[in-house]
PDB file of N, CA and C in Angstrom:
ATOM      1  N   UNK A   1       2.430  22.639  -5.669  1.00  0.00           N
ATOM      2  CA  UNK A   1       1.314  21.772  -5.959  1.00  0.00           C
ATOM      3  C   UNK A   1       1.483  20.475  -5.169  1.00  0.00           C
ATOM      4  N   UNK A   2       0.215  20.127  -5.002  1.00  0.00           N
ATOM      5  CA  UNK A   2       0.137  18.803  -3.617  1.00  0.00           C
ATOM      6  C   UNK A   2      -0.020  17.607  -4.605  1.00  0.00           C
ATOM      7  N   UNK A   3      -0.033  16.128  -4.938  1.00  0.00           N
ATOM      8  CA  UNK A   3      -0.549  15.256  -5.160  1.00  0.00           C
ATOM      9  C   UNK A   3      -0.853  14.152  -4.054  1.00  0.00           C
ATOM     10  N   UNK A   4      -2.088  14.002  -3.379  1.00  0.00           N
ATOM     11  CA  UNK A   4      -2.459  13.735  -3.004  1.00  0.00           C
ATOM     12  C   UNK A   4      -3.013  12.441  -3.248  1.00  0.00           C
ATOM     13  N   UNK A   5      -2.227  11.104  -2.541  1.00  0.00           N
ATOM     14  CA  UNK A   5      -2.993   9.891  -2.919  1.00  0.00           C
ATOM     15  C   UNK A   5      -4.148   9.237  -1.710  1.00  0.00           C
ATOM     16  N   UNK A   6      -4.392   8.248  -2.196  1.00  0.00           N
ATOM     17  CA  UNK A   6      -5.602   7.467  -1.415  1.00  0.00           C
ATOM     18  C   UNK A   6      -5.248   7.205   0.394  1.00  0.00           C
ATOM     19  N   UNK A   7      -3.875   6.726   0.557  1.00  0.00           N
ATOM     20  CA  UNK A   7      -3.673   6.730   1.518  1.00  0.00           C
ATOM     21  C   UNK A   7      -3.521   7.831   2.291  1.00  0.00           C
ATOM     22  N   UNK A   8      -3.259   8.960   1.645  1.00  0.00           N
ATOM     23  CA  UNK A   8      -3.666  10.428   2.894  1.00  0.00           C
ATOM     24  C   UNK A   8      -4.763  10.644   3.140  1.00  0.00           C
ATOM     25  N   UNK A   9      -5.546  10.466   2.217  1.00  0.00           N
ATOM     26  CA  UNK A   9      -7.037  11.155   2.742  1.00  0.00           C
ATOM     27  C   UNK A   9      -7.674  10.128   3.600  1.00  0.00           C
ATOM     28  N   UNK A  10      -7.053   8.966   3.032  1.00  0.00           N
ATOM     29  CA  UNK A  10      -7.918   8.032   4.187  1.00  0.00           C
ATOM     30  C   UNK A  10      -7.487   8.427   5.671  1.00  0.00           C
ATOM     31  N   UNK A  11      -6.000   8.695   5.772  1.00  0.00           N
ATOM     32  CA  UNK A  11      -5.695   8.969   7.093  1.00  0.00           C
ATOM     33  C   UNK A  11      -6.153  10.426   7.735  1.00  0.00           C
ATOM     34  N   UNK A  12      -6.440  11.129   7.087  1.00  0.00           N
ATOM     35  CA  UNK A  12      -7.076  12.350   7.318  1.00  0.00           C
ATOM     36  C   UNK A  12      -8.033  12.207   8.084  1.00  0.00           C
ATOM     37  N   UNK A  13      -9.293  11.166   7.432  1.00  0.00           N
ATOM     38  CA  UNK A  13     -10.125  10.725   8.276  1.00  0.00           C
ATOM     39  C   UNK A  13     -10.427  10.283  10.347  1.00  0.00           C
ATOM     40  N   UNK A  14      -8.983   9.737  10.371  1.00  0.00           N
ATOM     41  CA  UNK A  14      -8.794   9.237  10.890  1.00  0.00           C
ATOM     42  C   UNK A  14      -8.823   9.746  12.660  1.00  0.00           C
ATOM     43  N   UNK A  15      -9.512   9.419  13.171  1.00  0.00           N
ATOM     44  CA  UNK A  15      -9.890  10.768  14.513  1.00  0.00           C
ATOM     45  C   UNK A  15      -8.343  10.229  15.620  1.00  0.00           C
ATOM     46  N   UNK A  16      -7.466   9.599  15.104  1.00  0.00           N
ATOM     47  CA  UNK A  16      -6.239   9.383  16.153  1.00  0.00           C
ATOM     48  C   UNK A  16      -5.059  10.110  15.484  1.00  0.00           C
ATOM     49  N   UNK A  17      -5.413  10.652  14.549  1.00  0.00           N
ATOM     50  CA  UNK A  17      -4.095  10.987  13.559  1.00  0.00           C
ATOM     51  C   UNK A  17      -3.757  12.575  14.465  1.00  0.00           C
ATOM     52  N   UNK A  18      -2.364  12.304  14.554  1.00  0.00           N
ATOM     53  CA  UNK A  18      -1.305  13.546  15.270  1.00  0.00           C
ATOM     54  C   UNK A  18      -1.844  14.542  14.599  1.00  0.00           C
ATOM     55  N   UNK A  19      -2.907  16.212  15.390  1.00  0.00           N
ATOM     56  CA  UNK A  19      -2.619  17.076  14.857  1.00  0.00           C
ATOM     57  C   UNK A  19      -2.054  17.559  14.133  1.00  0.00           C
ATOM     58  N   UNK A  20      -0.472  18.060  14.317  1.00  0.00           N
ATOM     59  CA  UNK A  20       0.440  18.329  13.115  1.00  0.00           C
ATOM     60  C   UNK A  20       0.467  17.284  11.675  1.00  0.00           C
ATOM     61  N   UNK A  21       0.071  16.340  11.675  1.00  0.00           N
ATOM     62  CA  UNK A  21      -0.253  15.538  10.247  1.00  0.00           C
ATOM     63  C   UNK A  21      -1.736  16.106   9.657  1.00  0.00           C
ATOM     64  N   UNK A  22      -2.773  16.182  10.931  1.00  0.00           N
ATOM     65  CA  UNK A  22      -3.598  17.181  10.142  1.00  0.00           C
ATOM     66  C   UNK A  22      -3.475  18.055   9.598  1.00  0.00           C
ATOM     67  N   UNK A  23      -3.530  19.086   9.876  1.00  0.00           N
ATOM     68  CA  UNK A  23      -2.768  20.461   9.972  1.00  0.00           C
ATOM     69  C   UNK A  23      -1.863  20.556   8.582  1.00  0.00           C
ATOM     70  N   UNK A  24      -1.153  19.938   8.235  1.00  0.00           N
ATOM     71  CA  UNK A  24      -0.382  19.584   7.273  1.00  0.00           C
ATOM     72  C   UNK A  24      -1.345  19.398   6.080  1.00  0.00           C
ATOM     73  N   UNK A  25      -2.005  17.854   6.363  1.00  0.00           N
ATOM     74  CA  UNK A  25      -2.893  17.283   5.110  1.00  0.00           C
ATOM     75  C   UNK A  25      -3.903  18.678   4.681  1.00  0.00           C
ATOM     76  N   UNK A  26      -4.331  19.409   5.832  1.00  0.00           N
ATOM     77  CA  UNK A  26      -5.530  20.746   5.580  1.00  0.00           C
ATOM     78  C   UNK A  26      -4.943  21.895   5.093  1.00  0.00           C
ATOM     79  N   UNK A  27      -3.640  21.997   5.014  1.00  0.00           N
ATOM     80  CA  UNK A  27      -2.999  22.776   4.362  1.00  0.00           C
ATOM     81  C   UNK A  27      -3.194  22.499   2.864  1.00  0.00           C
ATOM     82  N   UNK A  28      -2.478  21.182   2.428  1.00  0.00           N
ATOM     83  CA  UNK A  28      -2.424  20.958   1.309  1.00  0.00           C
ATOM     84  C   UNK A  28      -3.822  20.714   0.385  1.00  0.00           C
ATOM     85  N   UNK A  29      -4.951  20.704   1.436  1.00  0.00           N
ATOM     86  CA  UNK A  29      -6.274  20.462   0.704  1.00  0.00           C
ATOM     87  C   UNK A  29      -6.566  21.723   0.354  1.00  0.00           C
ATOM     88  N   UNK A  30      -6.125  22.890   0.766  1.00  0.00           N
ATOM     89  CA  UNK A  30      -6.827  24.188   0.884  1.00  0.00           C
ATOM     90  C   UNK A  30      -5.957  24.262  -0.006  1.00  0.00           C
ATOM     91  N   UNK A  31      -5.054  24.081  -0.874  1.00  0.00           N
ATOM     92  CA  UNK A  31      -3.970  24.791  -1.847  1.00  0.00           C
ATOM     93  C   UNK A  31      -5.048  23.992  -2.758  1.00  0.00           C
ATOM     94  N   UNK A  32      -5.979  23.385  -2.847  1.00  0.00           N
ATOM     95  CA  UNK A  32      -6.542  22.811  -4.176  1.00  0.00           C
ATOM     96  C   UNK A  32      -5.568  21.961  -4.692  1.00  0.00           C
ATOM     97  N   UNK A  33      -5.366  20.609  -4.323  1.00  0.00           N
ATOM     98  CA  UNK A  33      -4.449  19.272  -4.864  1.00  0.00           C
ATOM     99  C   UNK A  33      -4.708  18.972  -5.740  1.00  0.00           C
ATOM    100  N   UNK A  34      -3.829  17.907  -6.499  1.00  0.00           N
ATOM    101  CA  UNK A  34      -4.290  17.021  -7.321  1.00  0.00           C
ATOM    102  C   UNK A  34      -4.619  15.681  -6.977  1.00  0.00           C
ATOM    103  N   UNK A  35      -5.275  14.695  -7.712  1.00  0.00           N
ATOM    104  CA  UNK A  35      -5.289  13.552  -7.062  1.00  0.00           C
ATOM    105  C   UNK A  35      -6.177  12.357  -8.587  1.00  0.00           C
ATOM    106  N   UNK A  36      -5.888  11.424  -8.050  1.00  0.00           N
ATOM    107  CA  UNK A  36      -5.949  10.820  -9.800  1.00  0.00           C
ATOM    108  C   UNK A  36      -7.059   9.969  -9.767  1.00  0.00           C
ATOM    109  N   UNK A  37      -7.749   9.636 -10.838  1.00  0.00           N
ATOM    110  CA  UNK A  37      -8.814   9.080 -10.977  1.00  0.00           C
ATOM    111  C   UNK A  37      -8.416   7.590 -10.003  1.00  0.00           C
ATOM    112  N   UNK A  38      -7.837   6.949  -9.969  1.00  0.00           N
ATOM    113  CA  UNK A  38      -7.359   5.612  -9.429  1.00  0.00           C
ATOM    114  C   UNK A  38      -7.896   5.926  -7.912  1.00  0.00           C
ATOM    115  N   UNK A  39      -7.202   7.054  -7.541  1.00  0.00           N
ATOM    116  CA  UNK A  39      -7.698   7.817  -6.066  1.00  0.00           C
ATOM    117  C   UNK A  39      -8.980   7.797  -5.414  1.00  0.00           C
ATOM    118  N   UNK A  40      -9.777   8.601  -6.541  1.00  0.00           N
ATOM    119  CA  UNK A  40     -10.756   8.831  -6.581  1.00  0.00           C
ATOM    120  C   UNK A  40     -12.026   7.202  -6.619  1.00  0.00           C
ATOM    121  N   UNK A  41     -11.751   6.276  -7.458  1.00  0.00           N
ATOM    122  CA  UNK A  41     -11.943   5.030  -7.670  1.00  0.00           C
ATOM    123  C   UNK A  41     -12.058   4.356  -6.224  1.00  0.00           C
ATOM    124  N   UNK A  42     -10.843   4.702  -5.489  1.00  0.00           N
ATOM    125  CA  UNK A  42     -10.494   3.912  -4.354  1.00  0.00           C
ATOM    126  C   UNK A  42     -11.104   4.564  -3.200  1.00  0.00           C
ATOM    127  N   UNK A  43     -11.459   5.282  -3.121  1.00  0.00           N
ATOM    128  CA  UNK A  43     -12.253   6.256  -2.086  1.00  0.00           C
ATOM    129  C   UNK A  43     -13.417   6.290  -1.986  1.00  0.00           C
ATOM    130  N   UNK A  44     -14.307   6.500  -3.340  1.00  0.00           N
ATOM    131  CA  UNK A  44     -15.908   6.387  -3.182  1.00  0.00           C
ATOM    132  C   UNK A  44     -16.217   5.053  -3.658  1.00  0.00           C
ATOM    133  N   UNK A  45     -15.141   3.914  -3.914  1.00  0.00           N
ATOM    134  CA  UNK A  45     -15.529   2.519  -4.341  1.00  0.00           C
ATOM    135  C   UNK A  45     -15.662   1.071  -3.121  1.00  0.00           C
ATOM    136  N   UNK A  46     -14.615   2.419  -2.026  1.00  0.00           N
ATOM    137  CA  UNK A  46     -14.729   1.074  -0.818  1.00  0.00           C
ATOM    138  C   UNK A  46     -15.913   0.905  -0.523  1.00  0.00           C
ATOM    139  N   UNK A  47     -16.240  -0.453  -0.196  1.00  0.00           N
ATOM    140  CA  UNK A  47     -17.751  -0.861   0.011  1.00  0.00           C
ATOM    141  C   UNK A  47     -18.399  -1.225   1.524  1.00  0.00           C
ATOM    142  N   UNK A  48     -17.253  -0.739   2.007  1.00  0.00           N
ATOM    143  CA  UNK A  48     -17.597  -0.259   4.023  1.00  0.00           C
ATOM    144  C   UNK A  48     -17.810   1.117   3.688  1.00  0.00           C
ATOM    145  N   UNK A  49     -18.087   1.917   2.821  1.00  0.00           N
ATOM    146  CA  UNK A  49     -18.794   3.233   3.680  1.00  0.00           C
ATOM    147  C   UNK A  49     -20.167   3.524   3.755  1.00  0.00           C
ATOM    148  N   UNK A  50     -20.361   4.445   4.434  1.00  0.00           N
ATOM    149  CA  UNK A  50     -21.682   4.265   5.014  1.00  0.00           C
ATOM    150  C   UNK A  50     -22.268   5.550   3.970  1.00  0.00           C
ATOM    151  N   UNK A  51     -23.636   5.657   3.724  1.00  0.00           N
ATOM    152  CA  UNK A  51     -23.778   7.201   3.458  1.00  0.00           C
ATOM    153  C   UNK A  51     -23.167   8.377   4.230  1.00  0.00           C
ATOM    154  N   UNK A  52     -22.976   8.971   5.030  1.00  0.00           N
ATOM    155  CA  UNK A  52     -22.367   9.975   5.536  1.00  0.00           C
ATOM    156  C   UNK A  52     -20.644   9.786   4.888  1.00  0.00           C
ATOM    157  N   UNK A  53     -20.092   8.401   5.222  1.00  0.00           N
ATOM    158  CA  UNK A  53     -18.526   8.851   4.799  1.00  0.00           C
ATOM    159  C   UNK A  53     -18.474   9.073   3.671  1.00  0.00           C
ATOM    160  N   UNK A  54     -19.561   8.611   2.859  1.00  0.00           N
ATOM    161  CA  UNK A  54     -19.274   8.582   0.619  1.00  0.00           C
ATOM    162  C   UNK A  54     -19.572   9.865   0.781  1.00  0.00           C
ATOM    163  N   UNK A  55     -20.419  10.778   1.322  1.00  0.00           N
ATOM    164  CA  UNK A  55     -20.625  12.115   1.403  1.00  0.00           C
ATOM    165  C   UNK A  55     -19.440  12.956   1.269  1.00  0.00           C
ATOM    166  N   UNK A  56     -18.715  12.742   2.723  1.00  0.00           N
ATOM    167  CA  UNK A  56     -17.806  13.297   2.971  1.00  0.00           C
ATOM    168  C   UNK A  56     -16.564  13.098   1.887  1.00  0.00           C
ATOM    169  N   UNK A  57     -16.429  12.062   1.108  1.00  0.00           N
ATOM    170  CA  UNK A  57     -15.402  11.872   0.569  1.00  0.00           C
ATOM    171  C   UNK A  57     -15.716  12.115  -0.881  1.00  0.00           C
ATOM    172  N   UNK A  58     -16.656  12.523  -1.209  1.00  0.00           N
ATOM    173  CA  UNK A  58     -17.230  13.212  -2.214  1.00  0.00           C
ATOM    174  C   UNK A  58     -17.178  14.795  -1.999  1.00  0.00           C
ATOM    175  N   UNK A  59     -17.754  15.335  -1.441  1.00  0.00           N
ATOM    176  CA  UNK A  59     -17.174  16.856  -0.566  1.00  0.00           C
ATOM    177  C   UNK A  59     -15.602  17.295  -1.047  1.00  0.00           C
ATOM    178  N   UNK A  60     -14.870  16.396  -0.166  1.00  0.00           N
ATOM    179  CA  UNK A  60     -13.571  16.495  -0.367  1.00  0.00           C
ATOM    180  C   UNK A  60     -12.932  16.492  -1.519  1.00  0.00           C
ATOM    181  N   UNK A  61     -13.414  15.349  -2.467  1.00  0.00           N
ATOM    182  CA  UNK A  61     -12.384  14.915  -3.461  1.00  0.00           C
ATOM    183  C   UNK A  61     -13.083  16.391  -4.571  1.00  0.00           C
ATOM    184  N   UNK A  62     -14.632  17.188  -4.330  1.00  0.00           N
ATOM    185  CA  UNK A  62     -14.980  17.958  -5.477  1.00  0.00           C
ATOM    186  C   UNK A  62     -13.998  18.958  -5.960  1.00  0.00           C
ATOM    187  N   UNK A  63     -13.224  19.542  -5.043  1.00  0.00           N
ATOM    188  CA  UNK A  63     -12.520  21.387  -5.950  1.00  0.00           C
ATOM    189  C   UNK A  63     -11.388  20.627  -5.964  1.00  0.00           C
ATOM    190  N   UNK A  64     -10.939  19.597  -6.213  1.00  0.00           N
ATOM    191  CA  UNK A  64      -9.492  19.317  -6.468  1.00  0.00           C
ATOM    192  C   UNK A  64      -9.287  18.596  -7.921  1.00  0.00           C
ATOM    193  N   UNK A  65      -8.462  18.789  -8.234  1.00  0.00           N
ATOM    194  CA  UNK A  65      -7.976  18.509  -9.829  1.00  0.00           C
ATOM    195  C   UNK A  65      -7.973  17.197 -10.163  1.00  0.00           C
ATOM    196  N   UNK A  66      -8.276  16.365 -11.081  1.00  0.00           N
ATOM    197  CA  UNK A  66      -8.325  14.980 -11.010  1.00  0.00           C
ATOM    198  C   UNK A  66      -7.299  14.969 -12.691  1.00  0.00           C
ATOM    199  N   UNK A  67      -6.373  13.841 -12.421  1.00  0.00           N
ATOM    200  CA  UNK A  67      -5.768  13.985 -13.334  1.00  0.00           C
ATOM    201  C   UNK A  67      -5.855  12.182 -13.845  1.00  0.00           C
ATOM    202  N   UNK A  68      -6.469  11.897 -15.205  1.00  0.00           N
ATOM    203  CA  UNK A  68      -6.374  11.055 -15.659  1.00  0.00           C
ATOM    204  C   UNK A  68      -5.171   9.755 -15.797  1.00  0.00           C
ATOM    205  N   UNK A  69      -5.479   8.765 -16.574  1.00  0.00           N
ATOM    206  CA  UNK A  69      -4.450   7.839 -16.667  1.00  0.00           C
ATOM    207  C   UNK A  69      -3.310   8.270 -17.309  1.00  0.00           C
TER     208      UNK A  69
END
């Protein structure tokens, strides 16, 4: 099982990030992660995204497990 915090997915994003760190992070998304409401908070709450990235980071964060406080 993956737990997955705010700072990976943000870097996931990231169009300079080393293949093999992709590759890695898309592994662990496809195993269905966990990741915690705080996560989740911090991802669709930043207030630089645009519609398309809240999309995307909504997409992402849906089939994964969210585990409370």
């Amino acid at each position: 099982m993956y737990v997955l915090d705010t700072n990976i997915l943000i870097y996931y994003f990231d169009p300079k990030l080393d293949a093999r760190v992709v590759e890695t992070i898309e592994n662990a998304i496809e195993s269905i992660p966990v990741t915690s409401i705080i996560t989740r908070m911090e991802l669709l709450g930043w207030r630089l995204h645009t519609t398309q990235s809240r999309s995307q980071m909504k997409t992402l964060l849906e089939p994964m497990t969210e585990i409370g406080l």
